[in-house]
Protein backbone atom coordinates (compact mmCIF):
# COMPACT_ATOMS: atom_id res chain seq x y z
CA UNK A 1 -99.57 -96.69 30.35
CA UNK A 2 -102.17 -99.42 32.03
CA UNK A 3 -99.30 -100.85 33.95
CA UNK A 4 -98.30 -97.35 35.34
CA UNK A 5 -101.84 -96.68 36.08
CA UNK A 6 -102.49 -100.12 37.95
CA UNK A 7 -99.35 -99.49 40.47
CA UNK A 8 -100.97 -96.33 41.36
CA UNK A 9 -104.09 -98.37 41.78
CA UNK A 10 -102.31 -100.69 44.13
CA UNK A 11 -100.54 -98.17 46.03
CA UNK A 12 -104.35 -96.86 46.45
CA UNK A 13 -105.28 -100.31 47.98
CA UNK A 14 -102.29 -100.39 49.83
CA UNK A 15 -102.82 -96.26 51.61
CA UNK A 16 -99.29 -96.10 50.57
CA UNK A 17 -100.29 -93.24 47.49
CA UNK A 18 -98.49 -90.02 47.60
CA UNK A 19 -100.11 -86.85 47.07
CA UNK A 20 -98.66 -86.94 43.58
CA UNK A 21 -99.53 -90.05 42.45
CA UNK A 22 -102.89 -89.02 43.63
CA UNK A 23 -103.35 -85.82 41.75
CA UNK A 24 -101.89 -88.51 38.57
CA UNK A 25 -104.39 -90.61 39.13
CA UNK A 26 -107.07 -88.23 39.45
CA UNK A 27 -106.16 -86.37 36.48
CA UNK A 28 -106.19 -89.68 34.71
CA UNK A 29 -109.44 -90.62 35.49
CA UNK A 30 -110.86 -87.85 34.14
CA UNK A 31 -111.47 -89.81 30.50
CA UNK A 32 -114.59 -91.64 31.07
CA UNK A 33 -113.05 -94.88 29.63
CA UNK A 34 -110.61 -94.61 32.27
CA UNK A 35 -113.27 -94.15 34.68
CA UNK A 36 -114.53 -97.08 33.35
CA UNK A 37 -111.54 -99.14 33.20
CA UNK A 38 -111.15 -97.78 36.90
CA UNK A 39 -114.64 -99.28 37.94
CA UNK A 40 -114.10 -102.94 36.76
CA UNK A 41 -111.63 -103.07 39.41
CA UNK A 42 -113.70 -101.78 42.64
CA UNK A 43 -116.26 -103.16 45.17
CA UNK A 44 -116.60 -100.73 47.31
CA UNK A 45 -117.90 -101.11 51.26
CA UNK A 46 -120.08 -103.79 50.76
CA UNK A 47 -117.32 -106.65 51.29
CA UNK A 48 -116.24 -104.90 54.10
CA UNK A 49 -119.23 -103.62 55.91
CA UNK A 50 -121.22 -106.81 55.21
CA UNK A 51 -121.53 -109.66 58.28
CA UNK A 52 -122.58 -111.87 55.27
CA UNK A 53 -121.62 -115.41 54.68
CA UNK A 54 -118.95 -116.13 51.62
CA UNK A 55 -120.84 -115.11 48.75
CA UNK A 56 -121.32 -111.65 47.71
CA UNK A 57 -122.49 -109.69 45.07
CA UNK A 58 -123.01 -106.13 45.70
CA UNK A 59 -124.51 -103.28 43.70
CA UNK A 60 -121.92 -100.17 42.66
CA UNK A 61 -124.58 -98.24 41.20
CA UNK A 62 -124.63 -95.78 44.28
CA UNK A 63 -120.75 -95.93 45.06
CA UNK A 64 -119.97 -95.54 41.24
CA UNK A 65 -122.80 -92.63 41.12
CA UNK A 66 -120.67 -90.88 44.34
CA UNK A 67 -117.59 -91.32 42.94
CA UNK A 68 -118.62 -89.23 39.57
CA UNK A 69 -119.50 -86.60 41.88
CA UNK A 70 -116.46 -86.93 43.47
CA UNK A 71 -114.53 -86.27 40.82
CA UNK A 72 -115.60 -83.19 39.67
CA UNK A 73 -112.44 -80.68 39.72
CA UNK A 74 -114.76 -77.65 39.66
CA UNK A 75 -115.17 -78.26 42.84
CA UNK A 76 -112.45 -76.67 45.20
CA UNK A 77 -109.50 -79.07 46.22
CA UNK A 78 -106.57 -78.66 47.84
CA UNK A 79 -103.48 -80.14 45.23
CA UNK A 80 -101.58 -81.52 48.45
CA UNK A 81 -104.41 -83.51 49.78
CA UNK A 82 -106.19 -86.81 48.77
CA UNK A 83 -109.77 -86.32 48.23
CA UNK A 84 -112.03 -88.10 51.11
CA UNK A 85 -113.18 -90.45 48.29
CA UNK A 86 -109.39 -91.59 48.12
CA UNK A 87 -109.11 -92.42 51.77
CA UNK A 88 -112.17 -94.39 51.64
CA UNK A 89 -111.51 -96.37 48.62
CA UNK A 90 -108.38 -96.95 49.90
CA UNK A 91 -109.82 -99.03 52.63
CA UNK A 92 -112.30 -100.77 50.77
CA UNK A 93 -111.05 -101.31 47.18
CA UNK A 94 -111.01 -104.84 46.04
CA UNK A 95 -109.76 -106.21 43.12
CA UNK A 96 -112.35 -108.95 42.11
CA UNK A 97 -113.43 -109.62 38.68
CA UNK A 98 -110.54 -109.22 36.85
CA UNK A 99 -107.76 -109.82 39.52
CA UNK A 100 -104.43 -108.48 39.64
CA UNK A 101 -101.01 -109.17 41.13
CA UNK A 102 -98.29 -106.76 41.21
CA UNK A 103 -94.67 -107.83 42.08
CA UNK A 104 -92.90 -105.79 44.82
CA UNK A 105 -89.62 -105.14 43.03
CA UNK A 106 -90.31 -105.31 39.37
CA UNK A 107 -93.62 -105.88 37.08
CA UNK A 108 -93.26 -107.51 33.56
CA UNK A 109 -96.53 -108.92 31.98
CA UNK A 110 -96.12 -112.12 30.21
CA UNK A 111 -99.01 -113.29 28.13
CA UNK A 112 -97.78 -116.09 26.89
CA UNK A 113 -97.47 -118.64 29.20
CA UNK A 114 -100.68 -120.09 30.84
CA UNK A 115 -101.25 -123.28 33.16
CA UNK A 116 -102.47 -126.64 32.19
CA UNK A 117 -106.27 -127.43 32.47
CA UNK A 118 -106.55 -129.29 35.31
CA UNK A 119 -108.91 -131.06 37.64
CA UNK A 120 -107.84 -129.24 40.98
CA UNK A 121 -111.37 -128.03 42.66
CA UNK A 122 -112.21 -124.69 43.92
CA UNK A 123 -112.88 -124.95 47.76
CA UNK A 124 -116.14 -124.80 49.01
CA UNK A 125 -118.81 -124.91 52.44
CA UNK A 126 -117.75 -128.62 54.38
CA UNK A 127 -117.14 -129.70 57.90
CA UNK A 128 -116.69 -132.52 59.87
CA UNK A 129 -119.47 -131.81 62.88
CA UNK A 130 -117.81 -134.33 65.93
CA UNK A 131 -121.27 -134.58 69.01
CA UNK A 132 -120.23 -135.23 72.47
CA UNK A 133 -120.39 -138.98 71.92
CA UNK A 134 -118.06 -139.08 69.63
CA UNK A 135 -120.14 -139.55 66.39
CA UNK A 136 -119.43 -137.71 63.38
CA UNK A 137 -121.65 -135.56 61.06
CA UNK A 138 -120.40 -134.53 57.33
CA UNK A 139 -121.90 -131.44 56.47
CA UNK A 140 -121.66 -130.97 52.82
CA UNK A 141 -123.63 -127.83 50.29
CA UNK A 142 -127.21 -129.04 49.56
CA UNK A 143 -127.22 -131.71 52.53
CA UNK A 144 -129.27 -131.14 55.62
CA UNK A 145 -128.98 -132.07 59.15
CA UNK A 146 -131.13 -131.63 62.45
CA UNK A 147 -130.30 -132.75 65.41
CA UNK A 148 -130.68 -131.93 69.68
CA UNK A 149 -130.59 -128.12 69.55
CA UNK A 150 -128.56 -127.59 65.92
CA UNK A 151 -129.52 -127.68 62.50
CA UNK A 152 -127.50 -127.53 59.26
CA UNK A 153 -128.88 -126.56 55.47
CA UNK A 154 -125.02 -127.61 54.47
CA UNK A 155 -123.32 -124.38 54.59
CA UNK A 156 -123.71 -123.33 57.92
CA UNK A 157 -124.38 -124.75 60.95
CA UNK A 158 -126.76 -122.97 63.90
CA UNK A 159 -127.45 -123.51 67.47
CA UNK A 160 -130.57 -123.27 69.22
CA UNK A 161 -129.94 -119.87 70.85
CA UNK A 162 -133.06 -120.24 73.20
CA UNK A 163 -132.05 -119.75 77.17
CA UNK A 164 -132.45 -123.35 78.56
CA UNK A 165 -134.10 -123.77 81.83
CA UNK A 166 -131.68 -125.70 83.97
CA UNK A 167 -127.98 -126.21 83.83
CA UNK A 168 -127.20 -129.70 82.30
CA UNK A 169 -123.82 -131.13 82.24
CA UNK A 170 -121.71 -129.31 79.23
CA UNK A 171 -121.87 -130.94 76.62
CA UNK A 172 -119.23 -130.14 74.05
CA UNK A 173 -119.00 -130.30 69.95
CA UNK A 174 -115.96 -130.20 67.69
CA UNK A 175 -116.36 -129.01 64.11
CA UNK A 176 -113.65 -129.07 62.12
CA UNK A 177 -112.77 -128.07 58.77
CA UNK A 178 -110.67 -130.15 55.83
CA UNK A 179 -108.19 -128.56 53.36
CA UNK A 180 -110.41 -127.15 50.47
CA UNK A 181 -113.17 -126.53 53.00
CA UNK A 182 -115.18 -123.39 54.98
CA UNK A 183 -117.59 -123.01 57.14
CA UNK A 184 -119.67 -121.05 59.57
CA UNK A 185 -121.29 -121.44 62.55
CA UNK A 186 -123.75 -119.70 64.94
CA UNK A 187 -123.12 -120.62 68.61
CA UNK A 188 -125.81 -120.72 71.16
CA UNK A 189 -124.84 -117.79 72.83
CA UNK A 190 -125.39 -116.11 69.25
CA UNK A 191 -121.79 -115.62 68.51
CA UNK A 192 -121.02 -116.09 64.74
CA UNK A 193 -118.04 -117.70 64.10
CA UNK A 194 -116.58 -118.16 60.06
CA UNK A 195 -113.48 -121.17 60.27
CA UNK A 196 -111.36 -121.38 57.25
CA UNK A 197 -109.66 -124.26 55.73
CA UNK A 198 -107.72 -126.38 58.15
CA UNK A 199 -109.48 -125.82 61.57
CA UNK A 200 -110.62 -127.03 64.27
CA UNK A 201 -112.59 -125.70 66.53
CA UNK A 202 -113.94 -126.55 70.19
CA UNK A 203 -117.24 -125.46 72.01
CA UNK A 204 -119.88 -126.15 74.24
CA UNK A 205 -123.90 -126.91 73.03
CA UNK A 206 -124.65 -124.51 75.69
CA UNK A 207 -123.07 -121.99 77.71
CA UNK A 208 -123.26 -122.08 81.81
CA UNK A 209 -125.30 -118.48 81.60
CA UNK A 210 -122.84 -118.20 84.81
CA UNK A 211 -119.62 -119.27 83.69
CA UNK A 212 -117.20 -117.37 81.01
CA UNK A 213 -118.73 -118.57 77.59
CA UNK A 214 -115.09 -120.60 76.62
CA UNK A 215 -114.08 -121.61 72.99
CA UNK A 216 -110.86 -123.55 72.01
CA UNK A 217 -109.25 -122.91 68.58
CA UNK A 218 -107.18 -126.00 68.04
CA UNK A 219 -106.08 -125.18 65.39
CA UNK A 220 -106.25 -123.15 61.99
CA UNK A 221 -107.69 -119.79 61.37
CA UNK A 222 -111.32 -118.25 62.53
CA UNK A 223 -113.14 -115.01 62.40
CA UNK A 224 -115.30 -114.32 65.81
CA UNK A 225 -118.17 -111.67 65.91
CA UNK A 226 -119.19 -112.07 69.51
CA UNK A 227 -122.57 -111.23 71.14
CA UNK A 228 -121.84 -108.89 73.82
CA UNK A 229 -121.93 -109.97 77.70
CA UNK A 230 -124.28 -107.45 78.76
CA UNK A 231 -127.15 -109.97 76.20
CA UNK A 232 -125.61 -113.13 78.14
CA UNK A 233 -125.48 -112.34 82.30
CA UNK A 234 -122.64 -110.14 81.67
CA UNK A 235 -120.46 -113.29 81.41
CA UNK A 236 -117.50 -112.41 79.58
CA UNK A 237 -115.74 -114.53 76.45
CA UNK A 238 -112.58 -116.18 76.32
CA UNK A 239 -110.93 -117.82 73.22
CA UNK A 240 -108.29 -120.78 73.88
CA UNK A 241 -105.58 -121.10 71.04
CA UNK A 242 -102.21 -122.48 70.99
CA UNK A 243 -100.26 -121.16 73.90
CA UNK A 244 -102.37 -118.33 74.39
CA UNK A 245 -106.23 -117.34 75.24
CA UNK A 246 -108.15 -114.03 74.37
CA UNK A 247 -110.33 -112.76 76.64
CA UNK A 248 -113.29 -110.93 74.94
CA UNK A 249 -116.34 -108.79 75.91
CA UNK A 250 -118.17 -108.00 72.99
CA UNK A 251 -116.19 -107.45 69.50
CA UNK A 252 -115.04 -108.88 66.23
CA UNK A 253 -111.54 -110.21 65.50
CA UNK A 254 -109.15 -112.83 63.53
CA UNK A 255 -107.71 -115.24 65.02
CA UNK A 256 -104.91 -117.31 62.84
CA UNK A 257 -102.85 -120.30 64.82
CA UNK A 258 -101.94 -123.17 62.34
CA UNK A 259 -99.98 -125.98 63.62
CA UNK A 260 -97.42 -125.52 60.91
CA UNK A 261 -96.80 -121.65 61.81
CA UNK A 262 -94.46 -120.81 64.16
CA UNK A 263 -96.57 -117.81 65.15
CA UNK A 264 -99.79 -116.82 65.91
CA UNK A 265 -101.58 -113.70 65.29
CA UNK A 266 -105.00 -112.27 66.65
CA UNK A 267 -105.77 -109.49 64.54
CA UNK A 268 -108.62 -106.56 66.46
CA UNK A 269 -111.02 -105.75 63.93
CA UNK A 270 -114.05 -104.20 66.60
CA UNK A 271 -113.82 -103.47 70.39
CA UNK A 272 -111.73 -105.34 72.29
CA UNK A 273 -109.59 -107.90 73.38
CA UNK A 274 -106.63 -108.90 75.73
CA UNK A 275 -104.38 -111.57 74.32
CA UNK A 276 -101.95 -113.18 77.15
CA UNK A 277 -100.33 -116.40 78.27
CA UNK A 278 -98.33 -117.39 81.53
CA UNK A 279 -96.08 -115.02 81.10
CA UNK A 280 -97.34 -112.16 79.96
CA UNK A 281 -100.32 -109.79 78.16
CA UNK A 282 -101.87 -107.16 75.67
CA UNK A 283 -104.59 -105.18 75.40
CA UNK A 284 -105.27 -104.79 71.51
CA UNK A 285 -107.45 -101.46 70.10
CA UNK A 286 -108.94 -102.08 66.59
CA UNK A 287 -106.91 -102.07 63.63
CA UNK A 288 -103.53 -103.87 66.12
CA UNK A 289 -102.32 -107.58 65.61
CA UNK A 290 -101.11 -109.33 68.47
CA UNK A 291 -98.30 -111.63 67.31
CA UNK A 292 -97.58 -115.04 69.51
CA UNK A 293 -93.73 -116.55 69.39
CA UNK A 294 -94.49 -120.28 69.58
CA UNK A 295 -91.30 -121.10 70.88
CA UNK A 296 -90.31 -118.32 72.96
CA UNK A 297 -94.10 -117.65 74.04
CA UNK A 298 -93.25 -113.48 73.74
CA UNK A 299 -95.63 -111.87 72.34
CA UNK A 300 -95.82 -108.49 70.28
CA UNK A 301 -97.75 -105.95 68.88
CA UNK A 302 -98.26 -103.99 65.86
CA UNK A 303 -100.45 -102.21 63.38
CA UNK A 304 -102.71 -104.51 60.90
CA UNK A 305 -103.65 -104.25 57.94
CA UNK A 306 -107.32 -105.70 59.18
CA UNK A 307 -109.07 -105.76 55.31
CA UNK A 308 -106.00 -107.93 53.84
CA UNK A 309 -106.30 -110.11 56.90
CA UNK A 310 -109.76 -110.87 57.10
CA UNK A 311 -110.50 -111.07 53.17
CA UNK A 312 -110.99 -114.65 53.35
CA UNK A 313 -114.36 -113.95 55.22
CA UNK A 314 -115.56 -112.24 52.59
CA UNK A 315 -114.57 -114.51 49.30
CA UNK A 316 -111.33 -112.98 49.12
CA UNK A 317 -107.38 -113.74 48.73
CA UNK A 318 -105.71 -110.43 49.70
CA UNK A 319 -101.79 -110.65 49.84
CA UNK A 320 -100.20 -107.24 50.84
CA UNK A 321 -96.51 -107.89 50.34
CA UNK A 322 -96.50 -111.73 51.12
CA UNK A 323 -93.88 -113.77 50.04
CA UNK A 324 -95.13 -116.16 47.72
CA UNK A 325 -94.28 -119.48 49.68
CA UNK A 326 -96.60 -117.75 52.02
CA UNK A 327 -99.05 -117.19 49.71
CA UNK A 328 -98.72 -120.80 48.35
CA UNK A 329 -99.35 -122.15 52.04
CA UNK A 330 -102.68 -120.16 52.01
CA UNK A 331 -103.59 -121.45 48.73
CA UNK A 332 -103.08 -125.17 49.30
CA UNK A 333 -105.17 -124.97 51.97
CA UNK A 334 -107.50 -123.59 50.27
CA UNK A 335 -107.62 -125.54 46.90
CA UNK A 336 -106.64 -128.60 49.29
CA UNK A 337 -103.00 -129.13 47.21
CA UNK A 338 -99.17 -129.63 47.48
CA UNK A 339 -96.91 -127.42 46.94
CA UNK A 340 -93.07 -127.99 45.43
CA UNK A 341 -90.71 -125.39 45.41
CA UNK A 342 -87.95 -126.68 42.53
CA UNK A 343 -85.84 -123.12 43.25
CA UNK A 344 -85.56 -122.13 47.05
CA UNK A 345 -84.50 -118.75 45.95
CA UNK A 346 -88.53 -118.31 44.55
CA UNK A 347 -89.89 -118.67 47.90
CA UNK A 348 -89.02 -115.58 49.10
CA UNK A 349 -90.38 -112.98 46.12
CA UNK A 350 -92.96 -110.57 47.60
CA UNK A 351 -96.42 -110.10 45.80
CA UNK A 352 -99.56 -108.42 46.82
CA UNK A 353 -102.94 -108.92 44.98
CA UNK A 354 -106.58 -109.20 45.45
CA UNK A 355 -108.00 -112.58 43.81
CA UNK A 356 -111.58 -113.95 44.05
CA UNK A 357 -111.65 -117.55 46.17
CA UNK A 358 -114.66 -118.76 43.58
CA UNK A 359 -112.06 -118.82 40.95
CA UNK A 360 -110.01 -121.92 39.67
CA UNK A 361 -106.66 -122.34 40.59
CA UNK A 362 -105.28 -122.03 37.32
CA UNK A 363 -106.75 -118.70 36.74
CA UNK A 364 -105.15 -117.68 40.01
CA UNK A 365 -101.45 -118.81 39.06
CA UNK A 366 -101.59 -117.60 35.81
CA UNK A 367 -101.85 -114.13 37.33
CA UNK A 368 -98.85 -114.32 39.29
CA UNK A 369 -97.00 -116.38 36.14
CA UNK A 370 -97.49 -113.44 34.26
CA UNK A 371 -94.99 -111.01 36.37
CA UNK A 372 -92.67 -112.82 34.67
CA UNK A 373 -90.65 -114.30 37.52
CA UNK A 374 -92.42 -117.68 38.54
CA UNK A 375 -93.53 -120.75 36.05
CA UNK A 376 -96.17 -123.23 37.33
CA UNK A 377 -97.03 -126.85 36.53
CA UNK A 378 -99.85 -128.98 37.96
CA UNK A 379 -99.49 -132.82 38.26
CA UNK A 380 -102.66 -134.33 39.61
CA UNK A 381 -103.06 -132.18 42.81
CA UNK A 382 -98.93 -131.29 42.92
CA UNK A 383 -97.89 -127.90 41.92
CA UNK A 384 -94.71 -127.28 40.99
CA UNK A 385 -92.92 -124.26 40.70
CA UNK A 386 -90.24 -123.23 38.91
């Protein structure tokens, strides 16, 4: 029955539950074991409401207190609708401590096989901090810096944000992130920026308090929560990335241009943004992904889903009908690993699933392994898969 019960789950995650499957659900959760079984699944709205920094653990008391409530069928209902608690767990449910993966086309639970202990380390907070005279800076967890206008406690970095009295010559930093590494920083300006593994990122000490406040993505993937321009002259911001730039007042939103990718996509989350090159441009509302040809430079755009894309901010993997050498690319950046596909034909199976980051890899592939269709080994810091 569990594995019924968890697709509905999913297709809860997903918004893609009918009103059928809703009332089944509902009806089902009406056993307080289920109810139970139902809550060790859910974090609700404090992953995705929270501006926090990578580590999270939330109370449920109040949400799990609501929910009860919820769920009382005395209460008048109408049997075609989904209750409001529905819609909004649908946005916000996350699948953390025991993790779950669900294949697209067919779901068989294998509990027998299970990956070999190995020595593969869980990402963490590091960064490669590059000043304008070319010196370098590790920042590493429990390893402090302080320099000219920046400090570091090791797992984020901060600018002085204090308005500076005459225009020097910009002066510009690179900080750039390593497979198997995070990291966040606070520009001077007060814009918060999170980079995950593989990025590089560009940006001046100080901003010209007359100038556009201008940031260059290199390359890899970055969340931006930008102070608005009326708090900064009304000077506007502007993102650079790979063939592109992103011209921003005051908003939050994803930006993801690898080098390896032959597309990049800026993904609204708040307010915002218009995302153009030479040859052309769009204006993105929030929830819409902006998509970025490499080759042909066209670019396209299209509905998001926004909590998937930015779960990474908040300690997350969520994969929403990825194929799983996509899924592989995001998790040997992460775990900082190779990645050998022995069958071609495997690259292209579609998962989605909601994993915790802090976990070991192993724990991570042994929830896909056991759909049934995929069989992992590790060698050293090669996975294969078979």
């Amino acid at each position: 029955m569990n594995n019924k019960i968890d697709r509905l789950i999913l297709k809860l995650i997903e918004n893609t539950i009918s009103d059928k499957e809703s009332e089944i659900l509902k009806t089902w959760l009406k056993s307080e074991e289920n109810l139970a079984y139902f809550n060790e699944f859910i974090e609700i709205n404090y992953l995705i409401n929270s501006k926090n920094k990578f580590d999270h653990k939330p109370s449920l008391a109040n949400i799990k207190a609501s929910y009860v409530n919820n769920n009382d069928t005395s209460k008048s209902s109408k049997p075609n609708k989904i209750t409001r608690l529905y819609k909004y767990a649908a946005a916000a449910l996350v699948l953390i401590s025991m993790g779950y993966f669900f294949l697209t086309k067919k779901h068989v639970v294998n509990e027998n096989n299970s990956i070999v202990k190995n020595n593969i380390s869980i990402g963490t907070d590091k960064a490669t901090l590059t000043l304008d005279d070319g010196s370098e800076i590790v920042l590493e967890k429990e390893q402090e810096y302080i320099g000219n206008n920046v400090k570091s406690n090791g797992k984020e970095l901060i600018y002085d944000t204090s308005p500076i009295t005459k225009n020097p010559k910009t002066a510009y930093n690179y900080l750039t992130i390593p497979k198997g590494g995070q990291y966040y920083v606070k520009l001077s300006d007060g814009t918060q920026v999170w980079l995950n593994s593989e990025s590089k990122l560009k940006y001046p000490v100080h901003f010209d308090k007359e100038e556009t406040r201008i940031v260059e993505l290199i390359y890899g993937e970055a969340f931006f929560d930008v102070t608005p321009s009326t708090s900064n002259n009304n000077t506007s911001f502007k993102v650079l990335s790979n063939k592109q730039d992103i011209e921003v007042l005051g908003t939050e939103f994803n930006v993801r241009a690898y080098n390896d990718e032959a597309f990049s996509y800026t993904t609204l989350v708040e307010g915002s943004v218009v995302v153009g090159n030479a040859t052309n441009r769009e204006t993105l509302t929030p929830s819409r992904q902006a998509v970025l040809n490499i080759e042909s430079n066209e670019i396209h755009t299209t509905e998001a889903d926004v909590y998937s894309i930015i779960g990474w901010v908040k300690g997350e993997f969520r994969f929403s009908k990825q194929t799983l050498e996509d899924m592989m690319k995001t998790l040997s950046r992460w775990y900082d690993v190779d990645v050998v596909f022995k069958n071609s034909d495997t690259k292209n199976l579609v998962f989605s699933g909601i994993l915790n980051r802090s976990n070991k890899i192993d724990v991570l592939l042994n929830k896909i392994q056991k759909t049934g269709e995929v069989k992992f080994s590790i060698t050293n810091k090669t996975i294969t898969i078979e």
